[in-house]
C-alpha atoms as a PDB file:
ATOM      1  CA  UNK A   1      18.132   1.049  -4.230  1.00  0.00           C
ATOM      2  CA  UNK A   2      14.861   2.722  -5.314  1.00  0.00           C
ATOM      3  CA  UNK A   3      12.215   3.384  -3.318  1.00  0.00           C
ATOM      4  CA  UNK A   4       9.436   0.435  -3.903  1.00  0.00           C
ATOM      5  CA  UNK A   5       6.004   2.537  -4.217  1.00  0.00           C
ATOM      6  CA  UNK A   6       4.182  -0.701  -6.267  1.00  0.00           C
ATOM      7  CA  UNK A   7       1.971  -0.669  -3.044  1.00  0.00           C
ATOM      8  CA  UNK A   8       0.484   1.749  -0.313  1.00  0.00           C
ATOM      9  CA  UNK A   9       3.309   2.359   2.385  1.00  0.00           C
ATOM     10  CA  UNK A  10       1.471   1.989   5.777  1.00  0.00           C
ATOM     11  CA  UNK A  11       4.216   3.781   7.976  1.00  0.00           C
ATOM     12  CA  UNK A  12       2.481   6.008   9.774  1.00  0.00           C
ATOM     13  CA  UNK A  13       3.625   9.714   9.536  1.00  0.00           C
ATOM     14  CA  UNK A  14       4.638  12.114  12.341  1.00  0.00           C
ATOM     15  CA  UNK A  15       2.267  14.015  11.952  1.00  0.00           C
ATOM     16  CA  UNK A  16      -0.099  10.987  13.142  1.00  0.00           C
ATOM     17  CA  UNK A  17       1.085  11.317  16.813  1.00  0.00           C
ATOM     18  CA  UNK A  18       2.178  15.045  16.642  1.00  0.00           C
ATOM     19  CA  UNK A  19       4.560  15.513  20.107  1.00  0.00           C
ATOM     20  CA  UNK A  20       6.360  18.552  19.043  1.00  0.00           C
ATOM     21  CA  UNK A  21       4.042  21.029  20.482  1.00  0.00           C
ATOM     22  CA  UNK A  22       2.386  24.217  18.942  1.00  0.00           C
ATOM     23  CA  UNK A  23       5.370  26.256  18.132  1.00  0.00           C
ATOM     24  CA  UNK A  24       6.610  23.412  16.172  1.00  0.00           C
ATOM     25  CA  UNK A  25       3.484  22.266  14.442  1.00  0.00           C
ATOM     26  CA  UNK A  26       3.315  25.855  13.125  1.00  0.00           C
ATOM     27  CA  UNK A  27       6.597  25.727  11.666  1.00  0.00           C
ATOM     28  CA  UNK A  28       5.550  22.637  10.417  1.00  0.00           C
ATOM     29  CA  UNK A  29       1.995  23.997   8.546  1.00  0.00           C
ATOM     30  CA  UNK A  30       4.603  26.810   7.187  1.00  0.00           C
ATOM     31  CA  UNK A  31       6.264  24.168   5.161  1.00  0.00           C
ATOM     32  CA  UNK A  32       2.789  22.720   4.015  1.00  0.00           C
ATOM     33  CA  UNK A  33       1.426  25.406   2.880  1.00  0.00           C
ATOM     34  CA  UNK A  34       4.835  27.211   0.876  1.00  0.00           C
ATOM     35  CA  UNK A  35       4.808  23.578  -1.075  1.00  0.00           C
ATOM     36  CA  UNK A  36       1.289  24.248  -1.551  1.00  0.00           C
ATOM     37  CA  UNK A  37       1.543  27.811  -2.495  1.00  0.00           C
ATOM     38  CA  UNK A  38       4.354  27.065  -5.094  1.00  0.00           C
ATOM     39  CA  UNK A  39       2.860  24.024  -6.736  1.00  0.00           C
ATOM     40  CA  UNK A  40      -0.649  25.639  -6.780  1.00  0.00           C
ATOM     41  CA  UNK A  41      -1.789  22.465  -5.205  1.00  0.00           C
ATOM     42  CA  UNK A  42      -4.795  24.118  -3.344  1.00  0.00           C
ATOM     43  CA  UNK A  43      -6.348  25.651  -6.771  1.00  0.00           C
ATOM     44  CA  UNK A  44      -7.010  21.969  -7.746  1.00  0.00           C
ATOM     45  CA  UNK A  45      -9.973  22.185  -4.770  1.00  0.00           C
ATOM     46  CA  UNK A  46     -10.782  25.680  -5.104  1.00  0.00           C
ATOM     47  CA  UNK A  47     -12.003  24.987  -8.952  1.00  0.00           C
ATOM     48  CA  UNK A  48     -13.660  21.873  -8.303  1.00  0.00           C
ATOM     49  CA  UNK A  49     -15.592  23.718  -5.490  1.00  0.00           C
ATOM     50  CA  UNK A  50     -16.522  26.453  -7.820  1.00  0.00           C
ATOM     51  CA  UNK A  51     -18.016  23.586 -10.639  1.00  0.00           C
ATOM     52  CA  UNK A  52     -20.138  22.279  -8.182  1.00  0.00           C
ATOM     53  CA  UNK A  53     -21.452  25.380  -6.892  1.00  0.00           C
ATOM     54  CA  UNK A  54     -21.609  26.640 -10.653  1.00  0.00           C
ATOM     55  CA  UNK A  55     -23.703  23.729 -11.180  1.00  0.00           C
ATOM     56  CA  UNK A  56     -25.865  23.655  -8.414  1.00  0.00           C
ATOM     57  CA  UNK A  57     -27.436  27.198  -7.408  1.00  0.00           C
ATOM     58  CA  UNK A  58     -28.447  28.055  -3.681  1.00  0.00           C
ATOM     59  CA  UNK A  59     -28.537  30.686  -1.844  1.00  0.00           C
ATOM     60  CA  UNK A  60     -26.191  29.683   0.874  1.00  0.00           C
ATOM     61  CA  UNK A  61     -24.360  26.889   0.524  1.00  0.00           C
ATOM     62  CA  UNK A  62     -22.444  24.625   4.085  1.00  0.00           C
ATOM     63  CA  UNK A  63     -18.897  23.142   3.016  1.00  0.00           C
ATOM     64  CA  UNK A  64     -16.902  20.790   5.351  1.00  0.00           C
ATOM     65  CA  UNK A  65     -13.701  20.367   5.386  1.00  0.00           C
ATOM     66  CA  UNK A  66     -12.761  16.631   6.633  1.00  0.00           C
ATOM     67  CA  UNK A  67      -9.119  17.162   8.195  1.00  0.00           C
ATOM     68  CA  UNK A  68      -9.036  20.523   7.880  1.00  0.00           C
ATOM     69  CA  UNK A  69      -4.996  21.133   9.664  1.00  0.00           C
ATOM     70  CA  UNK A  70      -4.339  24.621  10.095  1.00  0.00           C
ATOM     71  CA  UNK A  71      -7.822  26.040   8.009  1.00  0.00           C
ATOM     72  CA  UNK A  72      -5.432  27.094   5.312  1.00  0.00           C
ATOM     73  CA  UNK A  73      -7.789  25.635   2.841  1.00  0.00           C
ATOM     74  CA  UNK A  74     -11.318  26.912   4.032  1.00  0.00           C
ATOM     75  CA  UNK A  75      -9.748  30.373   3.966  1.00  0.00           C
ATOM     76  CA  UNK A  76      -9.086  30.236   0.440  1.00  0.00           C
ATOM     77  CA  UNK A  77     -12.602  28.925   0.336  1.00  0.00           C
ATOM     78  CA  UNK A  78     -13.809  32.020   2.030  1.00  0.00           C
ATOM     79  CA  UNK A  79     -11.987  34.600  -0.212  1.00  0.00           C
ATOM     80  CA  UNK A  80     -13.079  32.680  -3.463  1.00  0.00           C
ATOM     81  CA  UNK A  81     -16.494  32.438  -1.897  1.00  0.00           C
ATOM     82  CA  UNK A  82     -16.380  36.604  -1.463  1.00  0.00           C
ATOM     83  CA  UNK A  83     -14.794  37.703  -4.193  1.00  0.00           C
ATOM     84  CA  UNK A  84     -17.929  35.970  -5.998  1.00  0.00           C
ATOM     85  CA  UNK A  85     -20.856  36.961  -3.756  1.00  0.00           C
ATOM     86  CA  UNK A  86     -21.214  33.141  -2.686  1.00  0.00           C
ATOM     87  CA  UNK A  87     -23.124  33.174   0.433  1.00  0.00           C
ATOM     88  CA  UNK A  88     -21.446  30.433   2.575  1.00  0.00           C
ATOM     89  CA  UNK A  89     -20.730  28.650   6.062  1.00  0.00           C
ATOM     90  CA  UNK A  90     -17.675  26.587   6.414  1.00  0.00           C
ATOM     91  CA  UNK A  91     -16.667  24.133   8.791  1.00  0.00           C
ATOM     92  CA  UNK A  92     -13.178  22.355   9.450  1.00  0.00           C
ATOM     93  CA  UNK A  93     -13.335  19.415  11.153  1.00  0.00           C
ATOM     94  CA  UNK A  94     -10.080  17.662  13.119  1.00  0.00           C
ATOM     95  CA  UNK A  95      -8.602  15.555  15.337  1.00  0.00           C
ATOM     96  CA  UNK A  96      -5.536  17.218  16.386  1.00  0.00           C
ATOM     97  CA  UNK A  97      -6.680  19.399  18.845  1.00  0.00           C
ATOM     98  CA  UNK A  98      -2.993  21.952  18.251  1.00  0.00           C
ATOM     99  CA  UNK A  99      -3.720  21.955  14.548  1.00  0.00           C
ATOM    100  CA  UNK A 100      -7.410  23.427  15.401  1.00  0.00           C
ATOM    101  CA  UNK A 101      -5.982  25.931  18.004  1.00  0.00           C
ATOM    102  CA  UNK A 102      -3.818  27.238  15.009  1.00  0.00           C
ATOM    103  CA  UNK A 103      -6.561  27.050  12.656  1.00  0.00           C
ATOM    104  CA  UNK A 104      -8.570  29.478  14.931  1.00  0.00           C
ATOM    105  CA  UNK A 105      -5.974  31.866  15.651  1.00  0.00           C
ATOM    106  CA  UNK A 106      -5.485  32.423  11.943  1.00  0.00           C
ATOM    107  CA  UNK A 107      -9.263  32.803  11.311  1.00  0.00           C
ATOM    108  CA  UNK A 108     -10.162  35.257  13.359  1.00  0.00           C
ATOM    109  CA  UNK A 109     -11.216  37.690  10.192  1.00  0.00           C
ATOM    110  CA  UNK A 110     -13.520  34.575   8.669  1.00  0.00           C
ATOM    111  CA  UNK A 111     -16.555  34.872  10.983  1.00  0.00           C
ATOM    112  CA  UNK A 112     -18.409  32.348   8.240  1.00  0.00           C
ATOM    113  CA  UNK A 113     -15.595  29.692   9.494  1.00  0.00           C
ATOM    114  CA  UNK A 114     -15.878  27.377  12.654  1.00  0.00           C
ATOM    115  CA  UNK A 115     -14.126  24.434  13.847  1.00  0.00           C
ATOM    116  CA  UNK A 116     -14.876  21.450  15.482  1.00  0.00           C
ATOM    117  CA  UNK A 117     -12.782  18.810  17.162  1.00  0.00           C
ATOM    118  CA  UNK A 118     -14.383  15.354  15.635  1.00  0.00           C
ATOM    119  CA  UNK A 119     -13.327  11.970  14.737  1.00  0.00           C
ATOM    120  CA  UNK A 120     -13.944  11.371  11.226  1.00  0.00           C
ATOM    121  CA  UNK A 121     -14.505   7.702  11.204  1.00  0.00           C
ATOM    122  CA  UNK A 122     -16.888   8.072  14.223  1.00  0.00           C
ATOM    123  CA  UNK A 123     -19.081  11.047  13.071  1.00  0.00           C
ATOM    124  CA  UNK A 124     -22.889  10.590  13.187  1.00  0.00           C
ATOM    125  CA  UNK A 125     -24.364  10.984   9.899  1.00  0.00           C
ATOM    126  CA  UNK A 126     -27.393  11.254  11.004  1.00  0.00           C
ATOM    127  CA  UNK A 127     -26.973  14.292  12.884  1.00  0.00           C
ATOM    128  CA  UNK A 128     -24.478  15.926  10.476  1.00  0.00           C
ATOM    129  CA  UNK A 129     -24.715  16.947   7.140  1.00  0.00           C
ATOM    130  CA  UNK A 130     -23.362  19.461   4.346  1.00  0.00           C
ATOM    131  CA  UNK A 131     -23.614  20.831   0.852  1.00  0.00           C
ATOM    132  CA  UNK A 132     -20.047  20.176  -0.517  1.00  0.00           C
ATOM    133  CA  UNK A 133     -17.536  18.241   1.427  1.00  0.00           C
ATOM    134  CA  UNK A 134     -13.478  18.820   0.889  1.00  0.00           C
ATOM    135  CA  UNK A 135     -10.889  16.413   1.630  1.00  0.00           C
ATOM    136  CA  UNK A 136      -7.177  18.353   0.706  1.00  0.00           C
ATOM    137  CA  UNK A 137      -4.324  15.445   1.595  1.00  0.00           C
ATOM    138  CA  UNK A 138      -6.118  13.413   4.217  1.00  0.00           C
ATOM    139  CA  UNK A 139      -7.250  10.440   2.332  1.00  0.00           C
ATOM    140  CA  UNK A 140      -3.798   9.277   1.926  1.00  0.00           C
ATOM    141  CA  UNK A 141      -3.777   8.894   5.922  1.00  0.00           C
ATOM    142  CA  UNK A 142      -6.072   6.209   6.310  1.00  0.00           C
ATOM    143  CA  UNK A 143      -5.399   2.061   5.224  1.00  0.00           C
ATOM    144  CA  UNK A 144      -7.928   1.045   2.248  1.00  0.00           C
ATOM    145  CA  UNK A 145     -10.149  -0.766   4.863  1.00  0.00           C
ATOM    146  CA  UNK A 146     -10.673   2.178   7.020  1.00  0.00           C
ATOM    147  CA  UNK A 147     -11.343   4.156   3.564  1.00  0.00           C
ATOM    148  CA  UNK A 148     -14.054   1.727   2.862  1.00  0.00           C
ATOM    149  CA  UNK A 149     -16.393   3.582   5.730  1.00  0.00           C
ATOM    150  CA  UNK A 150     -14.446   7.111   5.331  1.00  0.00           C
ATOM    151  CA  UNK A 151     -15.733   7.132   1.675  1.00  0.00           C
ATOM    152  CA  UNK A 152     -19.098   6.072   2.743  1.00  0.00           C
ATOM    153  CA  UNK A 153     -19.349   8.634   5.353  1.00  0.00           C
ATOM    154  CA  UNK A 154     -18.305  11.329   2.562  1.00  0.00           C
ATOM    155  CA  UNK A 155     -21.147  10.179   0.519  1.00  0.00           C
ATOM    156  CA  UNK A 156     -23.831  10.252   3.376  1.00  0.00           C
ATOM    157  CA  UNK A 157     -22.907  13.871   4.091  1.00  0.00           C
ATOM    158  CA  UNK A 158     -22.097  15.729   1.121  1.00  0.00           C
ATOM    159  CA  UNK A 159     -25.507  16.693  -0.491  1.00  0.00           C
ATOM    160  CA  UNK A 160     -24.492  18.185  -3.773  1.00  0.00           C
ATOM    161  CA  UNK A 161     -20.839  16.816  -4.108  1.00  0.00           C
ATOM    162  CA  UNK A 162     -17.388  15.392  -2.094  1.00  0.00           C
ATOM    163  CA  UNK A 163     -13.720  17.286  -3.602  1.00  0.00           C
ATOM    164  CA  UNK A 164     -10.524  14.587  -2.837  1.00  0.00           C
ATOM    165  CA  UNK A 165      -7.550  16.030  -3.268  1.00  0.00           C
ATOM    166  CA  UNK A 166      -4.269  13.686  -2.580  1.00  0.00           C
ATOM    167  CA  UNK A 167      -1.164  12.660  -3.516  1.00  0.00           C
ATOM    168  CA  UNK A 168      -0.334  10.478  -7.022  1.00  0.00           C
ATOM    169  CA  UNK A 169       2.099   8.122  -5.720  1.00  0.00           C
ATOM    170  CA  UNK A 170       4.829   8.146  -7.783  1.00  0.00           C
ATOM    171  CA  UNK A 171       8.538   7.537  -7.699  1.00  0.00           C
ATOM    172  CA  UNK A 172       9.555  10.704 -10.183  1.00  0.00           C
ATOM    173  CA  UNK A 173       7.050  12.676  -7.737  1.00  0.00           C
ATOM    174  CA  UNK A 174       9.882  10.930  -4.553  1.00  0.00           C
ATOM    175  CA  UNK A 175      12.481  11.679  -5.979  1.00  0.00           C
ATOM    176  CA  UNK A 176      11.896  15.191  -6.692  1.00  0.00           C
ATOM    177  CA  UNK A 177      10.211  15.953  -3.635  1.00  0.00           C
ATOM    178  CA  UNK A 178      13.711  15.022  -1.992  1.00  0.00           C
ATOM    179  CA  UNK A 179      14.947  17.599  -4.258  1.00  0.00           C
ATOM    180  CA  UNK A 180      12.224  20.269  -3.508  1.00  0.00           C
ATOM    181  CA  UNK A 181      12.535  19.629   0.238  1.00  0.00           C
ATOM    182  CA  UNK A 182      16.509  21.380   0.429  1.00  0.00           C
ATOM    183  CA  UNK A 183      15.829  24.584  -1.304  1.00  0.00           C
ATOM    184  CA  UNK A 184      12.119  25.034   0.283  1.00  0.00           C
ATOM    185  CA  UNK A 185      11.467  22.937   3.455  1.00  0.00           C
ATOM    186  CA  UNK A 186      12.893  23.595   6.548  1.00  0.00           C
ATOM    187  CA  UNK A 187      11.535  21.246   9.261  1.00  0.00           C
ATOM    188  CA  UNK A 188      12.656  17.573   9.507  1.00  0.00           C
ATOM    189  CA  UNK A 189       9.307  16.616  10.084  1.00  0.00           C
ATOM    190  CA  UNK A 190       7.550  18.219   6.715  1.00  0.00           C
ATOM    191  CA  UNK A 191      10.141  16.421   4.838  1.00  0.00           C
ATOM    192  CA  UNK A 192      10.282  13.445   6.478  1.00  0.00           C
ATOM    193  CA  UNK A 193       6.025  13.064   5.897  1.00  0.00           C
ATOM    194  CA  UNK A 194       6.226  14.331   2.705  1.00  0.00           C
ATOM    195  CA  UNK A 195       8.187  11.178   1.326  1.00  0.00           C
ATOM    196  CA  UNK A 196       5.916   9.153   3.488  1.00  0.00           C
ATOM    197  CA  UNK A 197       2.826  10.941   2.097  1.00  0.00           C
ATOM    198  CA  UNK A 198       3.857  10.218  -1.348  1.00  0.00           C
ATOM    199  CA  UNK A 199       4.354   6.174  -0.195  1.00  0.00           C
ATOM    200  CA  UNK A 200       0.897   6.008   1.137  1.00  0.00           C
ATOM    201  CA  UNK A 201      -0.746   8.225  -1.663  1.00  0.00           C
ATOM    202  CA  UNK A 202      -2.768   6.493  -4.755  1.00  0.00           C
ATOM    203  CA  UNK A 203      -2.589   5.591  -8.531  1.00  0.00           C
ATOM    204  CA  UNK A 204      -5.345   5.674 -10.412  1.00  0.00           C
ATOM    205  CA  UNK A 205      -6.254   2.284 -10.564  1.00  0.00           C
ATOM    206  CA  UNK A 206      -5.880   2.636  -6.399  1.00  0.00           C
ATOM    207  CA  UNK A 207      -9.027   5.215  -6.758  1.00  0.00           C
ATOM    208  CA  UNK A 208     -11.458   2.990  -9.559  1.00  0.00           C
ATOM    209  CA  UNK A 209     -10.982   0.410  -6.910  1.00  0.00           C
ATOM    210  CA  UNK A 210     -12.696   2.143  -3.898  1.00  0.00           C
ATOM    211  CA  UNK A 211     -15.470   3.548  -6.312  1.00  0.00           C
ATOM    212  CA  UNK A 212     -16.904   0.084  -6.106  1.00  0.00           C
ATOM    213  CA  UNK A 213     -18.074   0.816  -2.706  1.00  0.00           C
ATOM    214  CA  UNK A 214     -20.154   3.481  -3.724  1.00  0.00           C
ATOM    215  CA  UNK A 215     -22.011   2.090  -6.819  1.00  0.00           C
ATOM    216  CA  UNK A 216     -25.095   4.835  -7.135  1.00  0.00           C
ATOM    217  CA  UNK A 217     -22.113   7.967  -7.354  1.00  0.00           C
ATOM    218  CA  UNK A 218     -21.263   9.705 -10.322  1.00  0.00           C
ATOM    219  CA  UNK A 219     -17.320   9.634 -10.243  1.00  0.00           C
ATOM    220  CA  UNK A 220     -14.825  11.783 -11.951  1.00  0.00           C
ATOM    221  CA  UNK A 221     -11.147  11.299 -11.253  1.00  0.00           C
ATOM    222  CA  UNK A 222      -8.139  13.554 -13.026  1.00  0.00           C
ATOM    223  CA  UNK A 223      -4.746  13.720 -12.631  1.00  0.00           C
ATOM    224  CA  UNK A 224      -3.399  17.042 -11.583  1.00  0.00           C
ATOM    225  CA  UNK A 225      -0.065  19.047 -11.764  1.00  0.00           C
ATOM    226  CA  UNK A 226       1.748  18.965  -9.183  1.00  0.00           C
ATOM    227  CA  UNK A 227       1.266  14.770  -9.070  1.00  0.00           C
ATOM    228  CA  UNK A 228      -2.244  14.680  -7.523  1.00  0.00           C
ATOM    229  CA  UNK A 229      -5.586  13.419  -8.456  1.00  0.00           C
ATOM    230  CA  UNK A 230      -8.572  15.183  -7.648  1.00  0.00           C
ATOM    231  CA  UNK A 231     -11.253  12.825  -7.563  1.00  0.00           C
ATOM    232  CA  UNK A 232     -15.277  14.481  -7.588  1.00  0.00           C
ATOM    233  CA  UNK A 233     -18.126  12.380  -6.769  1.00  0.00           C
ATOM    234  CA  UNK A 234     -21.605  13.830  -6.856  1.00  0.00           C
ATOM    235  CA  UNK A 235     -24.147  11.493  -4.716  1.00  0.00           C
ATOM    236  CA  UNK A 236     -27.993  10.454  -5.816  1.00  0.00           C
ATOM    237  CA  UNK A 237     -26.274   9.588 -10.081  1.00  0.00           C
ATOM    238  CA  UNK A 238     -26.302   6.589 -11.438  1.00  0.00           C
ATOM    239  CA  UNK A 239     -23.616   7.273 -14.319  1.00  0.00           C
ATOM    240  CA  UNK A 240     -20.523   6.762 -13.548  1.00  0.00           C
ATOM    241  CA  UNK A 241     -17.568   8.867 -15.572  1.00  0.00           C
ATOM    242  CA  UNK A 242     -14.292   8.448 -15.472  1.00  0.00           C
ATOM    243  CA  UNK A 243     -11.922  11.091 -17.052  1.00  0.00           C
END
């Protein structure tokens, strides 16, 4: 019987309740970021970083990253930012306090980079704020009402722009990932969540949906190779475009 992905799966994933301990979890981030690496899937961030920052000239500019894992994705950040003079600080925020400890051991050599441990859904906007915000495969972790403030949040906080990056959910994109996942995966865990991730991810009418909470955002949503949509909003526009 196929898979039924009409709707959002709400299984939760291991990786919501981690227990395997460190070693593990780095095994575990291995696998992430090989399927990453192959499929090019952080690039899809990386340029929409660099059009907002093309578009919007500072001096320095703060980025968040909202979920941030292992930091894999604010160090390509940091070597894009260098390799074009792009003065920058860059912040990954968690909540899995193991997934931080990696993500410092492994940035050591990025002294722009620091990480906090932080609740997303319970972080003071008031007090916090940033030029660009990133969110690479988090979104899909959260049900549609707690996306409803999570979006919000984004909006409040990213000055010049927010970068979503996540899953399309799709049953070719299942069915091959169960195919990718023997040659190239080699935790139960990563493949186990990847199949969930792809259940819980979004289709595009899933993402024009939650732009109607933010009315006063310029939106631009595109699908992406390897089955992702990278949605941009920039904050403070009152046209709304959708590509």
């Amino acid at each position: 019987m196929l898979k039924d992905l009409s709707k959002r799966s709400t299984e939760p994933e291991l990786m919501d309740d981690f227990r395997y301990g460190l070693d593990y979890l780095r095994l575990v981030f291995a696998d992430i970021n090989r399927v990453n690496r192959i499929l090019g899937g952080n690039s899809i961030t990386i340029n929409a970083v660099a059009n907002l920052i093309r578009d919007n000239r500072k001096e320095q500019y703060t980025i968040v990253d909202m979920g941030c894992g292992d930091g894999t994705m604010l160090r390509e950040v940091a070597r894009f930012c260098h390799k074009k003079n792009i003065q920058v600080r860059l912040i990954g925020i968690d909540l899995n306090h193991e997934a931080l400890q990696l993500a410092e051991e492994t940035s050591s050599s990025y002294p722009e980079i620091e990480y906090r441990h932080e609740d997303i859904l319970q972080l003071d906007t008031k007090e916090f704020h940033c030029d660009i915000l990133i969110n690479t495969l988090c979104m899909h972790h959260f049900t549609n009402v707690q996306l409803a403030t999570f979006l919000r949040k984004f909006v409040e906080l990213g000055k010049i722009g927010i970068v979503i990056n996540d899953l399309q959910r799709s049953g070719l994109a299942y069915y091959l990932f169960k195919l990718f996942s023997l040659i190239f995966i080699k935790t139960k865990v990563a493949k186990i969540d990847g199949l969930i991730s792809i259940s819980k991810g979004f289709v595009k009418s899933d993402l024009l949906t939650y732009t109607k909470y933010l009315p006063s955002v310029t939106h631009k949503i595109k699908w992406k190779w390897a089955f992702r949509y990278v949605w941009v909003m920039q904050p403070n526009r009152l046209r709304k475009e959708y590509d």
